[in-house]
Structures are given as structure tokens and as C-alpha cells.
N, C-alpha and C. Protein backbone atom coordinates (compact mmCIF):
# COMPACT_ATOMS: atom_id res chain seq x y z
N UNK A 1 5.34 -20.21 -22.25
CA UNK A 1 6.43 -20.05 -23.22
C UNK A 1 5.91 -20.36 -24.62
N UNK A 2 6.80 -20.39 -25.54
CA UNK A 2 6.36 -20.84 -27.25
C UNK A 2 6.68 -22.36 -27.20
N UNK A 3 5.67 -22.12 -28.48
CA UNK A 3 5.79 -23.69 -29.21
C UNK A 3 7.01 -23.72 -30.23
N UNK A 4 7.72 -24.45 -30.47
CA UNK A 4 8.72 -24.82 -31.70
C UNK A 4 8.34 -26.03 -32.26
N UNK A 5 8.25 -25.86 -33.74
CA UNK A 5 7.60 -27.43 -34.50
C UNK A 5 9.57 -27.40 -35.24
N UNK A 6 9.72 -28.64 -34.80
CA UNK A 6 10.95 -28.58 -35.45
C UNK A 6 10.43 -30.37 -37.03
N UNK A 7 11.06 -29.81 -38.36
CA UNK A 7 10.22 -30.20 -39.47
C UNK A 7 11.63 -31.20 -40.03
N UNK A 8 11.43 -32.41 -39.84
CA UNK A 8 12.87 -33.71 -39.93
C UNK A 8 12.32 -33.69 -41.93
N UNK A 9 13.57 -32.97 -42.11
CA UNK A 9 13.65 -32.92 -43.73
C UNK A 9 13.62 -34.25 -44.43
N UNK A 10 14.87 -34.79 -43.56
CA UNK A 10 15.82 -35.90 -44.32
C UNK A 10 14.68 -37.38 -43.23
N UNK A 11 13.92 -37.32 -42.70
CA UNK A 11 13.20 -38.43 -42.18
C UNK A 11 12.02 -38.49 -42.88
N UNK A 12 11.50 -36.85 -43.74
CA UNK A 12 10.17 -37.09 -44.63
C UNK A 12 10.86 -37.34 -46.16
N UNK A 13 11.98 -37.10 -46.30
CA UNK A 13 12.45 -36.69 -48.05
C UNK A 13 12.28 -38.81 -48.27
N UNK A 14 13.37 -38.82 -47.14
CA UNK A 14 14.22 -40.53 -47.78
C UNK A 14 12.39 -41.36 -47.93
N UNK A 15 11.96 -42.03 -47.11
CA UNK A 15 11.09 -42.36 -48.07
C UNK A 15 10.08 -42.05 -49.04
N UNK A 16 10.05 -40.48 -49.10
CA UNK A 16 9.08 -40.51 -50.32
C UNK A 16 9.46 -40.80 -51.84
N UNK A 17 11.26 -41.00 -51.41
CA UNK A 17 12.36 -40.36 -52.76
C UNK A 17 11.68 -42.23 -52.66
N UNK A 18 12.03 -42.96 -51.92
CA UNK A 18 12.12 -44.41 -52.49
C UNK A 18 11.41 -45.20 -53.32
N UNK A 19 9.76 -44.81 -52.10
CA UNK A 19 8.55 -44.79 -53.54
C UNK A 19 8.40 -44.07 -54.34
N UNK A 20 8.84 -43.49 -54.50
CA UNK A 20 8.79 -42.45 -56.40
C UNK A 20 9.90 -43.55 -57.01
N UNK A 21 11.48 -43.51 -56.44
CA UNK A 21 12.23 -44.31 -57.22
C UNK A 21 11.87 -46.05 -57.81
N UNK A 22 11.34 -46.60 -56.57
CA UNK A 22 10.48 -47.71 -56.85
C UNK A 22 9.65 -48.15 -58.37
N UNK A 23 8.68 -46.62 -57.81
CA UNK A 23 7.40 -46.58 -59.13
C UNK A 23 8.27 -46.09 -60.56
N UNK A 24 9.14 -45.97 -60.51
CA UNK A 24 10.16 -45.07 -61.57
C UNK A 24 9.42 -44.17 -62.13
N UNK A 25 8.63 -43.26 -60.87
CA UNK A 25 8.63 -41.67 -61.09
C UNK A 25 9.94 -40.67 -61.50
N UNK A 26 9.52 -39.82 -61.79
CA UNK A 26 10.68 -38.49 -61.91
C UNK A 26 11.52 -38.29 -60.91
N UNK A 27 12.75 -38.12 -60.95
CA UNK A 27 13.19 -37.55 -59.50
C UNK A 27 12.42 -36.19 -58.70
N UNK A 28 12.30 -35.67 -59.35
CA UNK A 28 12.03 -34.01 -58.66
C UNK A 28 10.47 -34.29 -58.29
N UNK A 29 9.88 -35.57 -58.34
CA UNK A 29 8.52 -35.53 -57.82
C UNK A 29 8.71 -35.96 -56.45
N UNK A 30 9.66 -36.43 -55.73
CA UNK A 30 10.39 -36.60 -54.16
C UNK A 30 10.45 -35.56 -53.82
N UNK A 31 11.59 -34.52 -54.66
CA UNK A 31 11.34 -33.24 -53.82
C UNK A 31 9.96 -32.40 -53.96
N UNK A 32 9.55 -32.20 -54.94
CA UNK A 32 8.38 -31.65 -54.91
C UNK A 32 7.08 -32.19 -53.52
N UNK A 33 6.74 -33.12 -53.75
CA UNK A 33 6.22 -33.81 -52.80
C UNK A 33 6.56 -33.52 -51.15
N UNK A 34 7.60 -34.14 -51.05
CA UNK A 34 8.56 -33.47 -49.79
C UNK A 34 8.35 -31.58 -49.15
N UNK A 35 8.54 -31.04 -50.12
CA UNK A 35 8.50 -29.81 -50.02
C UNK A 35 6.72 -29.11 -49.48
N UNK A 36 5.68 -30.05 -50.52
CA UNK A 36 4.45 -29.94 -50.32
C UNK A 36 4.10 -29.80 -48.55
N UNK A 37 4.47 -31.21 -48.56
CA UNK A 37 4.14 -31.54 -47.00
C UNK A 37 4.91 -30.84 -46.12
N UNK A 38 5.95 -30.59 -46.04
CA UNK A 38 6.60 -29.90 -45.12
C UNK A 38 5.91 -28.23 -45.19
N UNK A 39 5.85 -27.68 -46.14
CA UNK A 39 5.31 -26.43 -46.18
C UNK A 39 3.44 -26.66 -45.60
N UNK A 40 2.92 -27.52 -46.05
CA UNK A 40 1.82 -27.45 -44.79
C UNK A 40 1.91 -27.51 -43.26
N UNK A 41 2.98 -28.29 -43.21
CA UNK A 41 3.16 -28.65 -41.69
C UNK A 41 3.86 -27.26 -40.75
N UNK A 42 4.43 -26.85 -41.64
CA UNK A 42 5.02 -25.32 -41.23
C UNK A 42 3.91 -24.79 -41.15
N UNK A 43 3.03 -24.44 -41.86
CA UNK A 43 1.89 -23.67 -42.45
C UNK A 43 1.01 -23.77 -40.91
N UNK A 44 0.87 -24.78 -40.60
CA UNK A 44 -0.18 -25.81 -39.57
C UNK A 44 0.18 -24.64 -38.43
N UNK A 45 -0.87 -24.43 -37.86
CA UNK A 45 -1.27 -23.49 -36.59
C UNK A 45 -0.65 -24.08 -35.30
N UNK A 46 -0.15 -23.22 -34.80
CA UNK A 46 0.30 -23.85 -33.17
C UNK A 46 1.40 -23.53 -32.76
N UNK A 47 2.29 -23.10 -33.84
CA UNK A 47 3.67 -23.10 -34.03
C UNK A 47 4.20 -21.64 -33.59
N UNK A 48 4.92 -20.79 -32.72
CA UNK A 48 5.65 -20.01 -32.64
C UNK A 48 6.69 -19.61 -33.54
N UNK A 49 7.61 -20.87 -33.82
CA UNK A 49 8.76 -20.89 -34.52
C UNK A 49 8.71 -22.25 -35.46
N UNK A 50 9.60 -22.26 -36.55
CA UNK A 50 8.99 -23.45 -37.60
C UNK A 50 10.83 -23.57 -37.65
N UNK A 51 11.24 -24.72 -37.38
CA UNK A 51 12.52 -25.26 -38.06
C UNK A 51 13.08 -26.24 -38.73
N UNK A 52 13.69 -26.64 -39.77
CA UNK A 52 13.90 -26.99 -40.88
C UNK A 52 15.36 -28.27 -40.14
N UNK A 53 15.12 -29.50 -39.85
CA UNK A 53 16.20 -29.87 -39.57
C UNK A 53 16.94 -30.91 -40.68
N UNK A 54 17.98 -30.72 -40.84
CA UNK A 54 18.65 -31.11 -42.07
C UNK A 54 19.87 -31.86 -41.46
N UNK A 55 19.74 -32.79 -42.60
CA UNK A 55 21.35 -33.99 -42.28
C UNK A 55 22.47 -33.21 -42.98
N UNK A 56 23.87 -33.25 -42.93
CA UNK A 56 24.54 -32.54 -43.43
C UNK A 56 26.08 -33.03 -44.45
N UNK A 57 25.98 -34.09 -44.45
CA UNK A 57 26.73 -35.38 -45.64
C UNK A 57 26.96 -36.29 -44.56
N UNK A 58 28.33 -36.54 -44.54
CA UNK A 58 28.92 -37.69 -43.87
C UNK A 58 28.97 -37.32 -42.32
N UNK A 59 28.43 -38.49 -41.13
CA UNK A 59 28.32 -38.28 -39.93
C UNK A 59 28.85 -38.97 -39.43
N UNK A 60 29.18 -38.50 -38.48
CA UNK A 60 30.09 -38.90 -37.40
C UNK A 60 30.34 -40.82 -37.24
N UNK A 61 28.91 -41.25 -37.04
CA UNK A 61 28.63 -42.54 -36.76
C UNK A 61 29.51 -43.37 -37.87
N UNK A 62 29.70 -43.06 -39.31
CA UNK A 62 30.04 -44.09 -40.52
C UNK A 62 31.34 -44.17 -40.05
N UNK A 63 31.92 -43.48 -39.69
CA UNK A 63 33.82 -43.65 -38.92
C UNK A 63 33.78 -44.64 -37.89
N UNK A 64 32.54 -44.41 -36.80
CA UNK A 64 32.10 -45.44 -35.71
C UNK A 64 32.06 -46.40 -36.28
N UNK A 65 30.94 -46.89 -37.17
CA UNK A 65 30.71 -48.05 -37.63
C UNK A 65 32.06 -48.87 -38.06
N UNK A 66 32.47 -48.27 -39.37
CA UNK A 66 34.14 -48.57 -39.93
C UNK A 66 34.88 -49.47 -38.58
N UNK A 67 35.35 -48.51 -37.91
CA UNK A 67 36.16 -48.94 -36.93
C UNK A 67 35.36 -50.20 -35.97
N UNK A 68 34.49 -50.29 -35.59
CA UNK A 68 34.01 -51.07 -34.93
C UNK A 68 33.63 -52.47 -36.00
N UNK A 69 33.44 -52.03 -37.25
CA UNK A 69 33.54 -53.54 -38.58
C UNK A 69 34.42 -54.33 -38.12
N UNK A 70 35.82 -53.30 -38.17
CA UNK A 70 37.28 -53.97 -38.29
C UNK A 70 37.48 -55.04 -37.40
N UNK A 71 36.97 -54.53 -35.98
CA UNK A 71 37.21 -54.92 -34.71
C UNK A 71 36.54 -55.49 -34.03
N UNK A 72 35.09 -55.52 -33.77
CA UNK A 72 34.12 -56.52 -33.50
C UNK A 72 33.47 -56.97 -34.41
N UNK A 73 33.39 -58.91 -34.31
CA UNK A 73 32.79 -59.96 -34.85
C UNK A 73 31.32 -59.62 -34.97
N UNK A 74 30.89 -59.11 -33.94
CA UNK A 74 29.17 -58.55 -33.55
C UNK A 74 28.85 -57.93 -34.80
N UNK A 75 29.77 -56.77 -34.62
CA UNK A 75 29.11 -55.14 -35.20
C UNK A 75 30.00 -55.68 -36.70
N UNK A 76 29.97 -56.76 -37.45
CA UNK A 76 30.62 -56.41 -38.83
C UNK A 76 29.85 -56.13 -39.59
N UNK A 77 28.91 -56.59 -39.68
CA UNK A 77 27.46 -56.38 -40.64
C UNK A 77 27.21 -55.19 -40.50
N UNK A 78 27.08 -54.25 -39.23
CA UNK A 78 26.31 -52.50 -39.72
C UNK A 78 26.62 -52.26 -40.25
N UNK A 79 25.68 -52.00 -41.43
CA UNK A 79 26.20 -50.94 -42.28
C UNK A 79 27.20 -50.78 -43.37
N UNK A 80 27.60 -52.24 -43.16
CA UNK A 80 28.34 -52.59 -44.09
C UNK A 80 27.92 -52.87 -45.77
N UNK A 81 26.39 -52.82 -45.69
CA UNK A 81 26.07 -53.45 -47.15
C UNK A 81 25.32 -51.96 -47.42
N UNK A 82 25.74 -51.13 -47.13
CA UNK A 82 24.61 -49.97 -47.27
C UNK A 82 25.62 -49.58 -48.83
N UNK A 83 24.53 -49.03 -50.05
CA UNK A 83 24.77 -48.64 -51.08
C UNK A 83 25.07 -47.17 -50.89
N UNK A 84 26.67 -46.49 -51.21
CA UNK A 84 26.49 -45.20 -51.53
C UNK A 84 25.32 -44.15 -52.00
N UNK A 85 25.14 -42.88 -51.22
CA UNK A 85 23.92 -42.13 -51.40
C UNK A 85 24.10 -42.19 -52.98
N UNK A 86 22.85 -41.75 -53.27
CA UNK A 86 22.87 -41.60 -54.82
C UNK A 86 22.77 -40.27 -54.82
N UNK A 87 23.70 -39.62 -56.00
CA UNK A 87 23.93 -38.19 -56.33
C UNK A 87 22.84 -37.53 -56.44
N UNK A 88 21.67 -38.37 -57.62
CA UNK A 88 20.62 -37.93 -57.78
C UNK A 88 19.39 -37.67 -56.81
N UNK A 89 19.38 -38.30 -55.69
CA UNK A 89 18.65 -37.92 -54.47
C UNK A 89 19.21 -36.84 -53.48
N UNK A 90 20.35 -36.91 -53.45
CA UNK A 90 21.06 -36.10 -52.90
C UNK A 90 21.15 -34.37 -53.46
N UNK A 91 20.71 -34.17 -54.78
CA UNK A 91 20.75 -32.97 -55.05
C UNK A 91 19.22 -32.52 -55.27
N UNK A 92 18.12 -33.57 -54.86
CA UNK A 92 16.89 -33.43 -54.71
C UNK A 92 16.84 -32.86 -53.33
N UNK A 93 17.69 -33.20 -52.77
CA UNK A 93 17.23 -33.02 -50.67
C UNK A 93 17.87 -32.01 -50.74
N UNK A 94 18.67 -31.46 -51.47
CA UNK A 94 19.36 -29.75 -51.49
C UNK A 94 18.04 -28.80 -52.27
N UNK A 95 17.16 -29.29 -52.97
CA UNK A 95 16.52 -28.59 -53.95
C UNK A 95 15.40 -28.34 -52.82
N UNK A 96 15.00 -29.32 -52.01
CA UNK A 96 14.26 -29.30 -50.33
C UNK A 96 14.29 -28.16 -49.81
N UNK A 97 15.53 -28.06 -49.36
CA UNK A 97 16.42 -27.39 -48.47
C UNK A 97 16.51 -26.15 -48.88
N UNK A 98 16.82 -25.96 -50.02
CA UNK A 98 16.87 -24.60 -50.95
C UNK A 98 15.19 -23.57 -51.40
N UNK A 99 14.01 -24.34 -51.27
CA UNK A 99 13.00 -24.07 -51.50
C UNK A 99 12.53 -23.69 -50.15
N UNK A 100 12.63 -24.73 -48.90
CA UNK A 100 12.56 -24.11 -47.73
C UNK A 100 13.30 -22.67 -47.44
N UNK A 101 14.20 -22.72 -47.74
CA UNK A 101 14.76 -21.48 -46.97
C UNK A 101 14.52 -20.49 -47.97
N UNK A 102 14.28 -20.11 -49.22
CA UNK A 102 13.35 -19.70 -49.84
C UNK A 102 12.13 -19.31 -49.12
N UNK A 103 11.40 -20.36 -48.98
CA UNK A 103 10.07 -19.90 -48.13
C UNK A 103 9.96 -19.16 -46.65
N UNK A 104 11.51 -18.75 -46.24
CA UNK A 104 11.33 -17.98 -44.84
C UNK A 104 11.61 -19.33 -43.77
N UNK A 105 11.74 -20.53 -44.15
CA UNK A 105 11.87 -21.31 -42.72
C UNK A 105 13.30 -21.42 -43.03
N UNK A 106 13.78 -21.12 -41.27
CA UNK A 106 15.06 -21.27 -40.84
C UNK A 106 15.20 -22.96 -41.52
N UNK A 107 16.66 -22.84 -41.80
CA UNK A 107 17.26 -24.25 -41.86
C UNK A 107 18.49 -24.63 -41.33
N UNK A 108 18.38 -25.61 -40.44
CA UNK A 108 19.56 -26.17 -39.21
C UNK A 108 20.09 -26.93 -39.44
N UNK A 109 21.45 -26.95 -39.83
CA UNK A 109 22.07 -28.81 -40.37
C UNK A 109 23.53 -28.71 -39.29
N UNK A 110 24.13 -29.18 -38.87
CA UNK A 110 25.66 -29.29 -37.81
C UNK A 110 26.15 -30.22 -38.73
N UNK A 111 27.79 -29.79 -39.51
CA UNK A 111 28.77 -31.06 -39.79
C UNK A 111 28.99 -32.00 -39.16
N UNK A 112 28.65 -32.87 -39.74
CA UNK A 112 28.81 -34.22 -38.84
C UNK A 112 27.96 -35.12 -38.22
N UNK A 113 26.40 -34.88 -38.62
CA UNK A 113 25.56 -34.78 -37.78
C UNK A 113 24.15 -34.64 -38.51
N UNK A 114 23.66 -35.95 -38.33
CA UNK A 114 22.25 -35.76 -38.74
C UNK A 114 21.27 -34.92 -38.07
N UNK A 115 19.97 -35.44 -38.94
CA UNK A 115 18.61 -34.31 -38.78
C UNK A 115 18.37 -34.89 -37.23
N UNK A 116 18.44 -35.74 -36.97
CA UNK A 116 17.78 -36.66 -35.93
C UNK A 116 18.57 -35.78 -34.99
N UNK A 117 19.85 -36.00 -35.17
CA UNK A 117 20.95 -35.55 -34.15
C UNK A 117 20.66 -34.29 -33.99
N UNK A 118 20.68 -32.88 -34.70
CA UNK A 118 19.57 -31.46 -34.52
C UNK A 118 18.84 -31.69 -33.29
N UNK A 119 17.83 -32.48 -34.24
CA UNK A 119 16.81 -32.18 -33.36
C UNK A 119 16.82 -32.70 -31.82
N UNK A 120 17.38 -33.84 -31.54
CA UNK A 120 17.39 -33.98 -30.38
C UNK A 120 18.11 -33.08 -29.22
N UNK A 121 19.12 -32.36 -29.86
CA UNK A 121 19.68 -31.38 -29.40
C UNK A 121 19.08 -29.98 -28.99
N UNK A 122 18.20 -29.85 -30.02
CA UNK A 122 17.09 -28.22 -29.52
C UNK A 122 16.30 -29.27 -28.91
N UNK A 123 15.62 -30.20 -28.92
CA UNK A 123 14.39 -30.44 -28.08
C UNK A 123 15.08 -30.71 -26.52
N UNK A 124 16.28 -31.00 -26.19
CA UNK A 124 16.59 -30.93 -24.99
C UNK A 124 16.99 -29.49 -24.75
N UNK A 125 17.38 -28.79 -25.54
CA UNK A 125 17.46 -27.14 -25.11
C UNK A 125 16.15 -26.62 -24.82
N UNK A 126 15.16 -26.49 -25.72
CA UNK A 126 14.15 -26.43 -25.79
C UNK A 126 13.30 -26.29 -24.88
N UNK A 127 13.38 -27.62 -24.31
CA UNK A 127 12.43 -28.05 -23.17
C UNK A 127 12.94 -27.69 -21.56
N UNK A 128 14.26 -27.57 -21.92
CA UNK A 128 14.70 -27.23 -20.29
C UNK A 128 14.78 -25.30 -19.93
N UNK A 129 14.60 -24.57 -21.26
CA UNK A 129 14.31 -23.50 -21.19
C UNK A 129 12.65 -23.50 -21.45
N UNK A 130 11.39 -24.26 -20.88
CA UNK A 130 10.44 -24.57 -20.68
C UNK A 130 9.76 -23.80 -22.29
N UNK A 131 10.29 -24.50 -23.34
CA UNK A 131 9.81 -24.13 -24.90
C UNK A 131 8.65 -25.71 -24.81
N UNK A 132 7.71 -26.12 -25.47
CA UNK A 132 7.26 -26.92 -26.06
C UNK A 132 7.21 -27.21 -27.38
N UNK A 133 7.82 -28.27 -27.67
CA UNK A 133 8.11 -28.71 -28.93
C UNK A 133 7.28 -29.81 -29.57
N UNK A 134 7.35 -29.16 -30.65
CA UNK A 134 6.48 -30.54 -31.66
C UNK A 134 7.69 -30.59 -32.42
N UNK A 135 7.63 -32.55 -33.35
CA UNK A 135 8.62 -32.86 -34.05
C UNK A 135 7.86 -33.26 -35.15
N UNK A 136 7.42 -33.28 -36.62
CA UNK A 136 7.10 -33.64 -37.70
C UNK A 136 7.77 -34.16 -37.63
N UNK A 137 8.23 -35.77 -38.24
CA UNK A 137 8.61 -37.31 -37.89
C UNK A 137 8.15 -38.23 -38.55
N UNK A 138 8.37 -38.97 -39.33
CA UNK A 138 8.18 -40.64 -39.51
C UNK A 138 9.37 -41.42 -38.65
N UNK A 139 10.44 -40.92 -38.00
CA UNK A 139 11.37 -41.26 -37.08
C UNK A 139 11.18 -41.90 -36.38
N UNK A 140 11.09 -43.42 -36.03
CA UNK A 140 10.79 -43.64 -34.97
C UNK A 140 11.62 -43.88 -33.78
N UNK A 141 13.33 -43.68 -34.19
CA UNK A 141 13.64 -43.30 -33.20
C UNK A 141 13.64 -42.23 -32.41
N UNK A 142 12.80 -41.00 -33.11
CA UNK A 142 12.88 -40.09 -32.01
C UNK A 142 11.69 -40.35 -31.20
N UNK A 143 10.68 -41.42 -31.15
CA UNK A 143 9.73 -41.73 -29.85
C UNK A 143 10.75 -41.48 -28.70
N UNK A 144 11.97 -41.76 -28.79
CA UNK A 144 12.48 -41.56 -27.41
C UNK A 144 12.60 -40.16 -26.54
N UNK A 145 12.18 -39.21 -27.55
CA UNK A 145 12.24 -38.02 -26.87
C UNK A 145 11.30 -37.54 -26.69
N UNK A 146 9.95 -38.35 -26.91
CA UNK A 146 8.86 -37.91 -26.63
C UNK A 146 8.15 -37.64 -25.02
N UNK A 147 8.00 -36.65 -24.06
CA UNK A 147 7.38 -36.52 -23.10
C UNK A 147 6.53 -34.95 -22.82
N UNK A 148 6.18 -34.63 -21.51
CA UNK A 148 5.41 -33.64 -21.42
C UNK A 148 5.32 -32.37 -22.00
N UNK A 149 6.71 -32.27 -22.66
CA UNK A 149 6.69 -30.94 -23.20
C UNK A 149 7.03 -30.97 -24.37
N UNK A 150 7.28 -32.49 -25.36
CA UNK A 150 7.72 -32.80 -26.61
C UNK A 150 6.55 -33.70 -27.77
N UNK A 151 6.59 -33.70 -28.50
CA UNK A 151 5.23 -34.37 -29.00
C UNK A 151 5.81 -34.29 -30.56
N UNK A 152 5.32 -35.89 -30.61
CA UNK A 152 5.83 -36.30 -32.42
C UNK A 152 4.80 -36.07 -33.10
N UNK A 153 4.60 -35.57 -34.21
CA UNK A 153 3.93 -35.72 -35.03
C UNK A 153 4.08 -36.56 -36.60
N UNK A 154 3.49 -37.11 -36.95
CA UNK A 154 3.32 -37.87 -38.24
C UNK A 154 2.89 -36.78 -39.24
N UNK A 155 3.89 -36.91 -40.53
CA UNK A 155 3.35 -36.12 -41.77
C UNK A 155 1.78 -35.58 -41.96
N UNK A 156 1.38 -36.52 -41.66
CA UNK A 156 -0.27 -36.34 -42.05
C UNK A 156 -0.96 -35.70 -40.80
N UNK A 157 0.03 -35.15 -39.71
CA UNK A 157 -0.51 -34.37 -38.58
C UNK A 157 -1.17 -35.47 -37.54
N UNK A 158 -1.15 -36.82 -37.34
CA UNK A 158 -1.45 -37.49 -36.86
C UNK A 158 -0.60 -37.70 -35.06
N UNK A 159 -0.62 -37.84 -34.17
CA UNK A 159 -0.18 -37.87 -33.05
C UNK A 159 0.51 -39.48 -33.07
N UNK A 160 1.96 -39.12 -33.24
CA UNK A 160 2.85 -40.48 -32.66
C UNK A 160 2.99 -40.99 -31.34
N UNK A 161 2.68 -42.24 -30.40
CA UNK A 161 2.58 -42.25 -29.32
C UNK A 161 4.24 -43.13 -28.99
């Protein structure tokens, strides 16, 4: 069967945006940057199909969280101190998104529903219609979907175990 490299937008954008914001670089050197690497990794040999997985605003989970603040002592802290996205990163990860699909790679986002959430969704389609998938990733929660027919990769093309 084919290979599918599925390419986690919003797992390579958020920290490169942080160290640029950190160093008080430019904004558009996150996306630029971002865009660099992802278009090699598309570029990168092996691939049948190249897909673009994208977060898509507010997900499902922040309603979870909310409600579960209110109500369990445990869970009050998730997420509770998290700072609103900033506008200005946020129209950098569209400028991503917009340059990708520009460049011919499909781009996949579901309301409601992060990049993570995508992808774990085709890599279980994927794999049970016997596709092999690679995931471009700094994610480390998607190690969990890593097995015989799935394989993480690190930005720099490095093998995540």
C-alpha cells in the first residue's frame, strides 16, 4: 500500500512562534520558519501523500475543562491559568496554513478539534486500511500511536521512539 506523512502544523508552529517571541524576533519569522521546515518535510522522499494537519480555534476539551474546574477540587487548576491565544500568532498559523495550501499540500483541520485530534484519526483509518504512516511531530503525545505501521518523526527527520 502507500505511505502518508501526515505534517502537525500547530505542534511545529507553537514552539518556534515562542522562541522567536522570547528572542523578540519579528512575528512572521515563526511563520516563515515553520513553513521552511514543513515544506522540506513534505519535500522529503517516501511519501505517497503529504497532509497538512491543522488545529481549528476553540476545541472541544476547553468546555471539558470549564465544566470539570467548576466541579472537581482535582481538575481546578487545568488550564485554568492558560493566557488567551494571542491574535498575533494566531494570524501567523493562518499565514502557515495559507502558504501550504498554496504549495499544493492538502490541508485538514475538523471544528472542534485539534491537529493532534486529525491526526490520530487518519492514522487509525490509515493503518487499518493497511496505509503506512509517518507523523512529522515534536508531539509527544502522539508516541502513543506509534507502532508497526505508524512512525513519528522529529522536524529534523530524526526517528521518535
Amino acid at each position: 500500500m502507500s505511505t502518508i506523512r501526515l505534517l502537525d502544523v500547530a505542534g511545529l508552529f507553537h514552539p518556534t512562534w515562542r522562541v522567536k517571541e522570547s528572542a523578540g524576533r519579528p512575528i512572521g519569522e515563526a511563520a516563515a520558519e515553520t513553513v521552511q521546515v514543513l515544506r522540506e518535510r513534505a519535500a522529503a522522499g517516501g511519501a505517497d501523500y503529504v497532509v497538512a494537519c491543522c488545529d481549528s480555534g476553540r476545541c472541544f476539551r476547553h468546555d471539558i475543562a470549564l465544566e470539570y474546574r467548576q466541579t472537581d477540587p482535582e481538575y481546578k487548576g487545568y488550564k485554568a491559568n492558560r493566557p488567551p491565544k494571542d491574535p498575533a500568532m494566531m494570524a501567523a498559523l493562518v499565514r502557515v496554513e495559507d502558504e501550504l495550501t498554496q504549495d499544493g499540500i492538502a490541508v485538514l483541520k475538523a471544528p472542534g478539534f485539534e491537529a493532534d485530534d486529525v491526526i490520530a484519526t487518519i492514522v487509525a483509518w490509515a493503518t487499518a486500511q493497511g496505509h503506512d504512516v509517518e507523523v512529522i511531530s515534536d508531539d509527544k503525545d502522539l508516541r502513543q500511536l506509534v507502532g508497526p505501521a505508524m512512525a513519528l518523526t522529529a522536524p529534523d527527520g530524526s526517528q521518535v521512539q
